[in-house]
Protein backbone atom coordinates (compact mmCIF):
# COMPACT_ATOMS: atom_id res chain seq x y z
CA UNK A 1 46.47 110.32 2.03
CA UNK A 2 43.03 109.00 2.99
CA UNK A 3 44.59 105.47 1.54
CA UNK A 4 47.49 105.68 3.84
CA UNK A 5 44.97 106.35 6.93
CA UNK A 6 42.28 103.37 6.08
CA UNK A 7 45.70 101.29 5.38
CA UNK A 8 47.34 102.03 8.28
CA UNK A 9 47.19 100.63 11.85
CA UNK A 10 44.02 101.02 13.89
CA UNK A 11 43.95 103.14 16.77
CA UNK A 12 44.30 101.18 20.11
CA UNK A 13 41.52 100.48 22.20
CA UNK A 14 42.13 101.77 25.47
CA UNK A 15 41.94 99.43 27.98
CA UNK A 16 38.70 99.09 30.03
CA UNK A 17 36.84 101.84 27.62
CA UNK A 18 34.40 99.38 26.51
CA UNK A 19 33.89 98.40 30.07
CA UNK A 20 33.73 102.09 31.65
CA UNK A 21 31.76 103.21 28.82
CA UNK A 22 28.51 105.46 30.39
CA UNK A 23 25.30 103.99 29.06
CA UNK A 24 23.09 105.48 26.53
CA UNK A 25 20.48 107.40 29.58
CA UNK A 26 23.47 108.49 31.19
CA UNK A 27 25.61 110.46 28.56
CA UNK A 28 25.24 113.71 28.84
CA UNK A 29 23.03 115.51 26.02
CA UNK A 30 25.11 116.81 22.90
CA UNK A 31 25.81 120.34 22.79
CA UNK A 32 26.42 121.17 19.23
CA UNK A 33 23.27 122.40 17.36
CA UNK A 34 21.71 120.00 14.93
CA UNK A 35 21.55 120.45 11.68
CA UNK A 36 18.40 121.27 9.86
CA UNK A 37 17.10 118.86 7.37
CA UNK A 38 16.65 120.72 4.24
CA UNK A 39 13.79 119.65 1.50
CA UNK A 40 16.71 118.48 -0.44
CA UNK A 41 16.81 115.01 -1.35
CA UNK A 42 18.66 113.07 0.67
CA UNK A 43 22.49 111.54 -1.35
CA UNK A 44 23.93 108.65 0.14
CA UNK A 45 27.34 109.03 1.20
CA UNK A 46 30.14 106.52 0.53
CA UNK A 47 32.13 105.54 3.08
CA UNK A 48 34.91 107.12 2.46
CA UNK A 49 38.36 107.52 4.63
CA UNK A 50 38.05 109.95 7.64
CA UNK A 51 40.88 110.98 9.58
CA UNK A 52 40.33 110.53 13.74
CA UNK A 53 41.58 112.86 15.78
CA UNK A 54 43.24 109.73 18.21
CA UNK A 55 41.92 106.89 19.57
CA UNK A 56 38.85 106.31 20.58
CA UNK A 57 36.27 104.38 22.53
CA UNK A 58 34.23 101.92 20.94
CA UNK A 59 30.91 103.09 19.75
CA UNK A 60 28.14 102.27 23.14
CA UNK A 61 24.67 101.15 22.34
CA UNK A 62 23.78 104.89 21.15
CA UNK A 63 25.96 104.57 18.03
CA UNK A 64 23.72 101.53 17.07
CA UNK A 65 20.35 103.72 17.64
CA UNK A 66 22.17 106.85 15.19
CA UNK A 67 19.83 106.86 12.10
CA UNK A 68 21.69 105.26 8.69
CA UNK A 69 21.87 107.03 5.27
CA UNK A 70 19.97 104.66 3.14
CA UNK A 71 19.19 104.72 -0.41
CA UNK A 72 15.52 106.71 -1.04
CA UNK A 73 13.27 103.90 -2.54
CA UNK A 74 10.22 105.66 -4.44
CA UNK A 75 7.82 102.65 -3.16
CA UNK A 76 8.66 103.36 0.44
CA UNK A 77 7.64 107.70 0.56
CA UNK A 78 7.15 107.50 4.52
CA UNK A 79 10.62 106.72 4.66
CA UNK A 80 11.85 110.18 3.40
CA UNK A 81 12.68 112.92 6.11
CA UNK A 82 10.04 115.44 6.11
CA UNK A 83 11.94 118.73 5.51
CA UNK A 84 12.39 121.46 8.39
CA UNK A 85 10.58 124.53 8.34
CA UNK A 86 11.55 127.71 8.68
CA UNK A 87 10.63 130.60 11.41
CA UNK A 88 9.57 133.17 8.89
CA UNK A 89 7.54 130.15 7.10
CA UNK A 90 3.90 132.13 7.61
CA UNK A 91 0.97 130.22 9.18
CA UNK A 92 1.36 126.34 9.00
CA UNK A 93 -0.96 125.51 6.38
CA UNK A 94 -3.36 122.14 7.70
CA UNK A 95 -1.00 118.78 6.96
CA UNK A 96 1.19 120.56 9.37
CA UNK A 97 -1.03 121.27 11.56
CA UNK A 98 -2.42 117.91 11.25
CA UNK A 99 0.89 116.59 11.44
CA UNK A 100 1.83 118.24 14.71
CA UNK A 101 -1.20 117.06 15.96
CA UNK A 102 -0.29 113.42 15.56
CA UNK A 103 3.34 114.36 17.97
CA UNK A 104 1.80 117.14 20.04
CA UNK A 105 1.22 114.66 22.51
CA UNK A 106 4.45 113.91 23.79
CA UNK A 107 5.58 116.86 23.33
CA UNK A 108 6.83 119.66 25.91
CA UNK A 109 8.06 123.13 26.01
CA UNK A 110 11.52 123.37 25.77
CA UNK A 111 11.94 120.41 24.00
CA UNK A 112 13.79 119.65 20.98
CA UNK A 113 12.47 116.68 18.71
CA UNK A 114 14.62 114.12 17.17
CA UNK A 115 14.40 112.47 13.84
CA UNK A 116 12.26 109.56 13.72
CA UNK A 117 15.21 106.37 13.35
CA UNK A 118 14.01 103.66 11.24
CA UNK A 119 14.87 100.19 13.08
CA UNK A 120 15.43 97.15 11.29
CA UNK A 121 13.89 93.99 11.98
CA UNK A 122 15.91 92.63 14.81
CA UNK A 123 17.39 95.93 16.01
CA UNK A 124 16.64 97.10 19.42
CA UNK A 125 15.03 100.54 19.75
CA UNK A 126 17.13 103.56 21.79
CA UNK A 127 17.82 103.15 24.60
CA UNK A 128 16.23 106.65 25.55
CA UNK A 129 13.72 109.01 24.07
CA UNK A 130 15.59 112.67 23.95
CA UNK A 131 12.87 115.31 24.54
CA UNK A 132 10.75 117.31 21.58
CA UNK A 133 11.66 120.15 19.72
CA UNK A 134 9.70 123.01 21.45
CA UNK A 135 6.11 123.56 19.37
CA UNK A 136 6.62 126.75 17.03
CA UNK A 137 3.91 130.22 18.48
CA UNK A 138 2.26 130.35 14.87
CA UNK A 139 1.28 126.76 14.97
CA UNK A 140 0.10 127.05 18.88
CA UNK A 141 -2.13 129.80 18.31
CA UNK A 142 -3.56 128.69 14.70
CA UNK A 143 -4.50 125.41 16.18
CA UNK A 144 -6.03 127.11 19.35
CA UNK A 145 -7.88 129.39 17.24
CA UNK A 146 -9.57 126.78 15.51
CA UNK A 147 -10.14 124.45 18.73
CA UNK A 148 -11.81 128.06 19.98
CA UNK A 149 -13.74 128.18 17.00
CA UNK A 150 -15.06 124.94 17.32
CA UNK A 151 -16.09 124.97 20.77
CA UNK A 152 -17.98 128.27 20.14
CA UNK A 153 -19.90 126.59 16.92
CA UNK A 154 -21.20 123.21 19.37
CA UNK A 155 -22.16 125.83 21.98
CA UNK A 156 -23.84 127.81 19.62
CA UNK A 157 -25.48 124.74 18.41
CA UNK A 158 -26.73 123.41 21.71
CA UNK A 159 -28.29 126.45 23.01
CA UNK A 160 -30.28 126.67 19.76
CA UNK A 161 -31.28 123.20 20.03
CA UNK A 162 -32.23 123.64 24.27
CA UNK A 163 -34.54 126.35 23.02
CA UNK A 164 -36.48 124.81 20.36
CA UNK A 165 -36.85 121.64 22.24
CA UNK A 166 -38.07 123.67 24.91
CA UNK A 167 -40.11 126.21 23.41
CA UNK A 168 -43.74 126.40 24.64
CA UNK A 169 -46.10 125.02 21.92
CA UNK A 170 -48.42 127.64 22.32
CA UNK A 171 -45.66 130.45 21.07
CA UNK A 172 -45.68 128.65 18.49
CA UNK A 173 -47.96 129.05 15.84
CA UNK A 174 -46.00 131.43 13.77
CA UNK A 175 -49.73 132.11 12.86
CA UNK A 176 -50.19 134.83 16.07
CA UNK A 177 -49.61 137.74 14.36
CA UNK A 178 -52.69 136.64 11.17
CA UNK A 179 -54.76 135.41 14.48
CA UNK A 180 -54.68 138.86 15.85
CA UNK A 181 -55.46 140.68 12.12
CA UNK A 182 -58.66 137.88 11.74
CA UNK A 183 -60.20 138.08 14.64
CA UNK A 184 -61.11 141.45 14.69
CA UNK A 185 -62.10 141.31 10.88
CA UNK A 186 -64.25 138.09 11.82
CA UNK A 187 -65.93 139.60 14.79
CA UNK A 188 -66.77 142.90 12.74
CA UNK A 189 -68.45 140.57 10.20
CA UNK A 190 -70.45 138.94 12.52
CA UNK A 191 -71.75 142.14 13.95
CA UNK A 192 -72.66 143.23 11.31
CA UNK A 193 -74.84 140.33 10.29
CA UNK A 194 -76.73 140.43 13.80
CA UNK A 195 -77.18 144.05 13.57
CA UNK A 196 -79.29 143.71 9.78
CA UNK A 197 -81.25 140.51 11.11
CA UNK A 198 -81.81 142.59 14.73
CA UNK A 199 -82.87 146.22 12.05
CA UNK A 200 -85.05 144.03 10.17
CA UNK A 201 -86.55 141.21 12.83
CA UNK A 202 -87.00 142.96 15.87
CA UNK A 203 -89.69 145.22 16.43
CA UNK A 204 -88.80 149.17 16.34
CA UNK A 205 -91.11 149.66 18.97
CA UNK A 206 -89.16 147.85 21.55
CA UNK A 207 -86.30 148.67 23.61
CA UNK A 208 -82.92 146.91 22.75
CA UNK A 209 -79.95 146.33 24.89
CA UNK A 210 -76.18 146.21 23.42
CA UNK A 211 -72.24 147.11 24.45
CA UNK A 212 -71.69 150.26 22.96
CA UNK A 213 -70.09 148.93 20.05
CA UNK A 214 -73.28 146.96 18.69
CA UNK A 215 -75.69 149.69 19.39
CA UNK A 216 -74.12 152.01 16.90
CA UNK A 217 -73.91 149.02 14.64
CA UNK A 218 -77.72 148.52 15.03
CA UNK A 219 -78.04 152.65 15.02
CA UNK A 220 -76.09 152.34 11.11
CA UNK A 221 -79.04 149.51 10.07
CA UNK A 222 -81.49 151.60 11.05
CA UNK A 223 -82.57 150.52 14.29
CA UNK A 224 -84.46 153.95 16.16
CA UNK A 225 -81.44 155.16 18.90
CA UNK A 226 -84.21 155.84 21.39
CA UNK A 227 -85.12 152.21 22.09
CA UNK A 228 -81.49 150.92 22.66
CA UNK A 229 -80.33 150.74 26.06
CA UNK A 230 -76.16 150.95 26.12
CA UNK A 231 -74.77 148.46 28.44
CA UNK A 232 -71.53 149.08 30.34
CA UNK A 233 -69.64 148.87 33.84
CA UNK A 234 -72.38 151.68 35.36
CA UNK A 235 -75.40 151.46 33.35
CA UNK A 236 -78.14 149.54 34.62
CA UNK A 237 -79.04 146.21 34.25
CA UNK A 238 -81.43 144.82 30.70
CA UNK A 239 -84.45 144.43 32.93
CA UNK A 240 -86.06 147.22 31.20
CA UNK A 241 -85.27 145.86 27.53
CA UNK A 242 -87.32 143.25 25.86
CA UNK A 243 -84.02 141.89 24.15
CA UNK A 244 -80.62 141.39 24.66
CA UNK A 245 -77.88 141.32 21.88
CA UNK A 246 -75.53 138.86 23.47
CA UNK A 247 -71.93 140.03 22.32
CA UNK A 248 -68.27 139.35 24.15
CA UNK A 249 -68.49 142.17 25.68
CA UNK A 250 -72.37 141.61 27.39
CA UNK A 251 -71.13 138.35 28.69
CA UNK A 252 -67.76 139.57 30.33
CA UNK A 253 -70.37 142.09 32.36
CA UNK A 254 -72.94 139.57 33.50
CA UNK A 255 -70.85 136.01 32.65
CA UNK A 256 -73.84 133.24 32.51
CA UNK A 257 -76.16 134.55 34.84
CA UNK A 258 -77.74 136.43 31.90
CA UNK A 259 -78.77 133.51 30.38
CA UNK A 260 -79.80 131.39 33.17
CA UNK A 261 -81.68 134.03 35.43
CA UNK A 262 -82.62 137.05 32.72
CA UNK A 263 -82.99 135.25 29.14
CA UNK A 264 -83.19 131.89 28.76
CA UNK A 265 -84.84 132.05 24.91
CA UNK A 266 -82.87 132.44 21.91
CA UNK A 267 -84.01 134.04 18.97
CA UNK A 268 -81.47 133.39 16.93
CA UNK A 269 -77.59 133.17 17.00
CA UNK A 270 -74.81 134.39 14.42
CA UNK A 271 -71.01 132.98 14.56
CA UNK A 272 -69.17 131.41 16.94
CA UNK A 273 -66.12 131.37 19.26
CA UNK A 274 -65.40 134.59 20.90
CA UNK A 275 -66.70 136.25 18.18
CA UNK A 276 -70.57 134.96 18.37
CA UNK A 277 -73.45 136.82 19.40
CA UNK A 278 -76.69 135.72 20.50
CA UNK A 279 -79.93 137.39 20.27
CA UNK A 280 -82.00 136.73 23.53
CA UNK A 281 -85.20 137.35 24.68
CA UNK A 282 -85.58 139.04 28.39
CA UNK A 283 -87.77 137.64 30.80
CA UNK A 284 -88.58 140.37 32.89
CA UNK A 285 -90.18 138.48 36.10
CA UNK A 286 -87.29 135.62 35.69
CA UNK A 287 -86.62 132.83 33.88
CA UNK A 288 -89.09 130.68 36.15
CA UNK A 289 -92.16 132.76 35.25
CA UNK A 290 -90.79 133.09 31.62
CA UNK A 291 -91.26 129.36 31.30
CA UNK A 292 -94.47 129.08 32.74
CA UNK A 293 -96.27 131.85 30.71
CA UNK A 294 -94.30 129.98 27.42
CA UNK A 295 -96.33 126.50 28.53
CA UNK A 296 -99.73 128.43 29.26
CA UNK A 297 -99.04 129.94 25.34
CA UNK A 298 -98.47 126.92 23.99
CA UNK A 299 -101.84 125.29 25.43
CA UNK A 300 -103.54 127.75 24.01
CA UNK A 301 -101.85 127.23 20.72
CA UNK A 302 -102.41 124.03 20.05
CA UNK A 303 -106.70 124.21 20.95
CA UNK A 304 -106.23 127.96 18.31
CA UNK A 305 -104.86 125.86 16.04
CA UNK A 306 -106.69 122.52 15.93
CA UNK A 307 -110.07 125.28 15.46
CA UNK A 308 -108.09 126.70 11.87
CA UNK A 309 -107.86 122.86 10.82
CA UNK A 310 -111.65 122.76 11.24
CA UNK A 311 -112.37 125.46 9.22
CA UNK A 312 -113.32 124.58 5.60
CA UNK A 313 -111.65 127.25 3.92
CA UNK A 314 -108.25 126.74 5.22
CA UNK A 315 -106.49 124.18 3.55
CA UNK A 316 -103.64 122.64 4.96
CA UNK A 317 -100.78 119.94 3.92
CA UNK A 318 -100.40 117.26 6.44
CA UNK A 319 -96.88 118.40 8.13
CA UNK A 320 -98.35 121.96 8.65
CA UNK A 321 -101.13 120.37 10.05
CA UNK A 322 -98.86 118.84 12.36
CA UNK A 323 -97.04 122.01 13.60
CA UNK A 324 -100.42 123.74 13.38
CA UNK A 325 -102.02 121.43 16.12
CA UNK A 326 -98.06 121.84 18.08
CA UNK A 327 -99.63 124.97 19.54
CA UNK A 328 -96.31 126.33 18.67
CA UNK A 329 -97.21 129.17 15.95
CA UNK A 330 -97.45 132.71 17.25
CA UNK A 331 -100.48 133.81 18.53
CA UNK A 332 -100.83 137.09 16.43
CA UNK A 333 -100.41 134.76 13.33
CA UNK A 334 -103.25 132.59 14.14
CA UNK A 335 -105.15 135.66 14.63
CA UNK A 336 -104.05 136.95 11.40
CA UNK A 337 -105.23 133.88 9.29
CA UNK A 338 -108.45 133.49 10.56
CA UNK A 339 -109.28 136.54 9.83
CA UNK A 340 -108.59 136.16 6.07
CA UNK A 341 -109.74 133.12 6.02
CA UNK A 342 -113.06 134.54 5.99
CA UNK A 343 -112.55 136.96 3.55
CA UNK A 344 -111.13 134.50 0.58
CA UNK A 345 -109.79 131.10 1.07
CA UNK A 346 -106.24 130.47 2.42
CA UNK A 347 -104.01 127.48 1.40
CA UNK A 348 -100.64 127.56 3.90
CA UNK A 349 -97.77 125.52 2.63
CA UNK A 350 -95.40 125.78 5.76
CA UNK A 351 -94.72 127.60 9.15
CA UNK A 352 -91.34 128.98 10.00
CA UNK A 353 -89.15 130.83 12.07
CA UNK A 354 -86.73 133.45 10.51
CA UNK A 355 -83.19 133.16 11.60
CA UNK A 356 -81.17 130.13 13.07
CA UNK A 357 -80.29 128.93 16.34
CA UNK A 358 -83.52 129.15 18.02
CA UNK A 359 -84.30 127.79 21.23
CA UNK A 360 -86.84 125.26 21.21
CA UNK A 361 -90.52 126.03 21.45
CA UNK A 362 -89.58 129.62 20.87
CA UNK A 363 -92.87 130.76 18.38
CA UNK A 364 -92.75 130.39 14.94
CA UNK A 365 -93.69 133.94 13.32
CA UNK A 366 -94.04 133.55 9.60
CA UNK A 367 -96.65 131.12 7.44
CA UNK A 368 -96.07 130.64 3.71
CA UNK A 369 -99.49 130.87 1.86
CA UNK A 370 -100.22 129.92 -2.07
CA UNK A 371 -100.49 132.90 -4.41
CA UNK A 372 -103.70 131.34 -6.01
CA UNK A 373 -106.17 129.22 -5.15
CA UNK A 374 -109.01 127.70 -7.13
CA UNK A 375 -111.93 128.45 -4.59
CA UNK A 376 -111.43 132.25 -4.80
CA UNK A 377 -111.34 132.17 -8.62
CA UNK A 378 -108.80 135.09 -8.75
CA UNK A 379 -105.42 135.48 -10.76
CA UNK A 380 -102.62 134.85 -9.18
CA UNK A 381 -101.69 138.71 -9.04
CA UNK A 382 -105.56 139.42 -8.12
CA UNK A 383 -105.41 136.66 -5.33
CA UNK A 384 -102.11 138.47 -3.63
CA UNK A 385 -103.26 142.17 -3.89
CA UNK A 386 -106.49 141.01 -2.59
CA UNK A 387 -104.66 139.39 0.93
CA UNK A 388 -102.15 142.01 0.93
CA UNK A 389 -104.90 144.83 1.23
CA UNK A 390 -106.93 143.18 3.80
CA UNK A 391 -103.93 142.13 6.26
CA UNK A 392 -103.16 146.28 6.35
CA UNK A 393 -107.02 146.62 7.72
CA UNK A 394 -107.19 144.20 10.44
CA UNK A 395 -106.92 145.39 14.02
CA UNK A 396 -103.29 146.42 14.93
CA UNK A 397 -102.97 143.61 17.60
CA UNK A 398 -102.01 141.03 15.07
CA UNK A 399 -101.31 142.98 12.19
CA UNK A 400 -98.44 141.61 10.02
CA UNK A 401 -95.00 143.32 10.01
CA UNK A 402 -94.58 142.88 6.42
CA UNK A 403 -96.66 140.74 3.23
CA UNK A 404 -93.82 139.93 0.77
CA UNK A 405 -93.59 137.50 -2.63
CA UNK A 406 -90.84 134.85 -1.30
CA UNK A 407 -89.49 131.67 -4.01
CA UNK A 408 -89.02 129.17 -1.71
CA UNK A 409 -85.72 126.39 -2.94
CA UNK A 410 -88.14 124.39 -4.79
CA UNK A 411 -89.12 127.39 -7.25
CA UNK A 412 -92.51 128.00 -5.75
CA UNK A 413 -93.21 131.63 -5.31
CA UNK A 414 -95.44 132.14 -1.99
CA UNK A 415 -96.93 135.30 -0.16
CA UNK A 416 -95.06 135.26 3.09
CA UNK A 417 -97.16 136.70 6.42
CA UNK A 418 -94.42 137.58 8.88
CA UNK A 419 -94.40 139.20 12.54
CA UNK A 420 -91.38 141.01 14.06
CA UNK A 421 -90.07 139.44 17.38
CA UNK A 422 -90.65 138.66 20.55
CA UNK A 423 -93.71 136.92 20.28
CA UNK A 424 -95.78 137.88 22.97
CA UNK A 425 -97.00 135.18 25.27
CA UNK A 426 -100.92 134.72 26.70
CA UNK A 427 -102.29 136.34 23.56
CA UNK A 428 -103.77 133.54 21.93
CA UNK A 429 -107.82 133.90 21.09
CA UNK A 430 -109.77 130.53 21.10
């Protein structure tokens, strides 16, 4: 029967159908749902007879744009219709995404999408672009989940990046927190090393001004309570003390007016930073008159000590000759030697000062002497127990501190003659 129809006679072509035929942009939009493009693969159909319900027009310029069943070709795989997918699918997994990404663009609500048609060379395009297949809710929100997602992450990003760039360098070093554990530890340290040298240097019999903190540090060493003077807010001012332990906590009471006005000479000085302390002698008519009695001493040193270099049984090396005739050794220690040097000859090997940091021309206090010497014809023990016993006899004016056995560096063990500080000043005997 489908011979006898593709046998028989054609329909007629009504007349002026081709003519009055509506164009492609004009025919109204198809009605009938479209079928769904299964994951099938596609068969090509042979044409085959069809019956026609009657005649018809001829097919317009939208039968020519109608996609044609072609065979599949395995070298060509873009060519294959991509396969529908259904409501219930689950999330769209990311080529779909990706791939509605690529048509999202001209696409619409409320619009259905229509199979891509595959032109051949020479074929014009459709003659109108039917609207988009609306985009499926699962694939809307999983795509603006991740474009959420993404936009959090760079935000996150650049307000991490705004604060480090502009992050004070000071708040920095992640070393505050050891800072603030080794300062405390290094100022404790230090006190503690100015409170022995200030127990053992400084004469007991003089009065000694500290913040609380270092006069119970001194107190521990052994330095008498009654001659320290506490300084604070309300106590009075160090005129009364003959030194001055300089801490942080002295100079945020009197700033540098302490040692511009009320001590200008330094016996020595431990540490530094905000942790040092300074050891300062206090001049108790100014710092004016302080320097003017320390120039009259000094005369008076040098013409005490160019008389020692006269005497023959004083020996002397050349470079303590030189800070013998400086007039820079302390008066009580000039005293000292030449009284022994007329009870048994005295060789000095060197003058010093204990401690560091001294201020210049402060006096030196100690003298080094040989523990034998030819002249007296003694033993070296004889020779030291000799000096040793007549130092603790001599008038109490410019009696030594202390007689000890010192090795100096080089190996050479001397009989050190020390005084405790401050030196006093206009003491000096011709």
């Amino acid at each position: 029967m489908g011979d006898e129809d593709r046998d028989g006679q054609l329909p007629q072509r009504v007349p002026g159908a081709a003519r009055h035929a509506l164009p492609a942009s004009a025919e109204p939009e198809r009605t009938e749902p479209e079928r769904i493009v299964t994951a099938e693969p596609r068969r090509v159909v042979q044409p085959g007879p069809r019956a026609e319900p009657g005649p018809r027009a001829e097919p317009g310029p939208r039968a020519e744009a109608e996609p044609r069943a072609e065979p599949e070709s395995p070298a060509d795989p873009e060519s294959r219709p991509r396969p529908g997918r259904p409501a219930n699918a689950g999330p769209a997994a990311e080529d779909e995404v990706t791939e509605w990404l690529g048509s999202v663009g001209g696409s619409r609500p409320g619009a259905r999408s229509r199979p891509a048609v595959r032109l051949r060379p020479g074929q014009p395009g459709p003659a109108s672009a039917g609207p988009a297949d609306p985009v499926p809710a699962g694939r809307f929100l999983a795509l603006l989940a991740v474009l959420l997602v993404t936009a959090f992450a760079a935000g996150s990003l650049a307000v991490v990046a705004v604060r480090h760039i502009t992050r004070p360098a000071a708040s920095g070093p992640a070393d505050g927190g050891a800072s603030s554990v080794t300062l405390p530890r290094q100022e404790a340290a230090v006190r503690g090393e100015a409170a022995a040298w200030v127990a053992r240097q400084v004469s007991h019999g003089v009065i000694v001004s500290c913040d609380q903190v270092m006069c119970a540090a001194l107190r521990a060493h052994g330095f008498p309570g009654r001659n320290l003077l506490t300084l604070g807010p309300t106590s009075p001012d160090p005129m009364k003390a003959a030194v001055v332990v300089e801490t942080a906590a002295v100079r945020g009471l009197f700033g540098s007016s302490l040692a511009a006005a009320w001590a200008p000479a330094v016996l020595a000085s431990f540490g530094s930073g905000p942790a040092g302390i300074t050891v300062r002698v206090i001049a108790p008519h100014g710092a004016a008159a302080y320097q003017t009695a320390l120039a009259a001493d000094l005369a008076a040193g040098r013409t005490a000590g160019a008389a020692l270099l006269k005497d023959r049984r004083i020996t002397v090396p050349p470079l303590t000759a030189a800070q013998l005739t400086s007039g820079q050794i302390d008066s009580r220690l000039l005293l000292a030697l030449a009284a022994l040097a007329r009870h048994q000859p005295v060789r000095i090997i060197q003058f010093g000062n204990p401690g560091s940091g001294a201020s210049i021309g402060v006096p030196l206090r100690f003298a080094d002497l040989a523990e034998t010497d030819q002249a007296s014809r003694l033993s070296s023990a004889a020779y030291v127990r000799s000096a040793r016993a007549f130092l603790s006899t001599v008038n109490a004016r410019f009696r030594p501190a202390s007689t000890m056995t010192v090795v100096l560096p080089g190996g050479q063990a001397v009989l050190r003659v020390e005084f405790t500080a401050p030196s006093p000043l206009g003491a000096s005997a011709p």
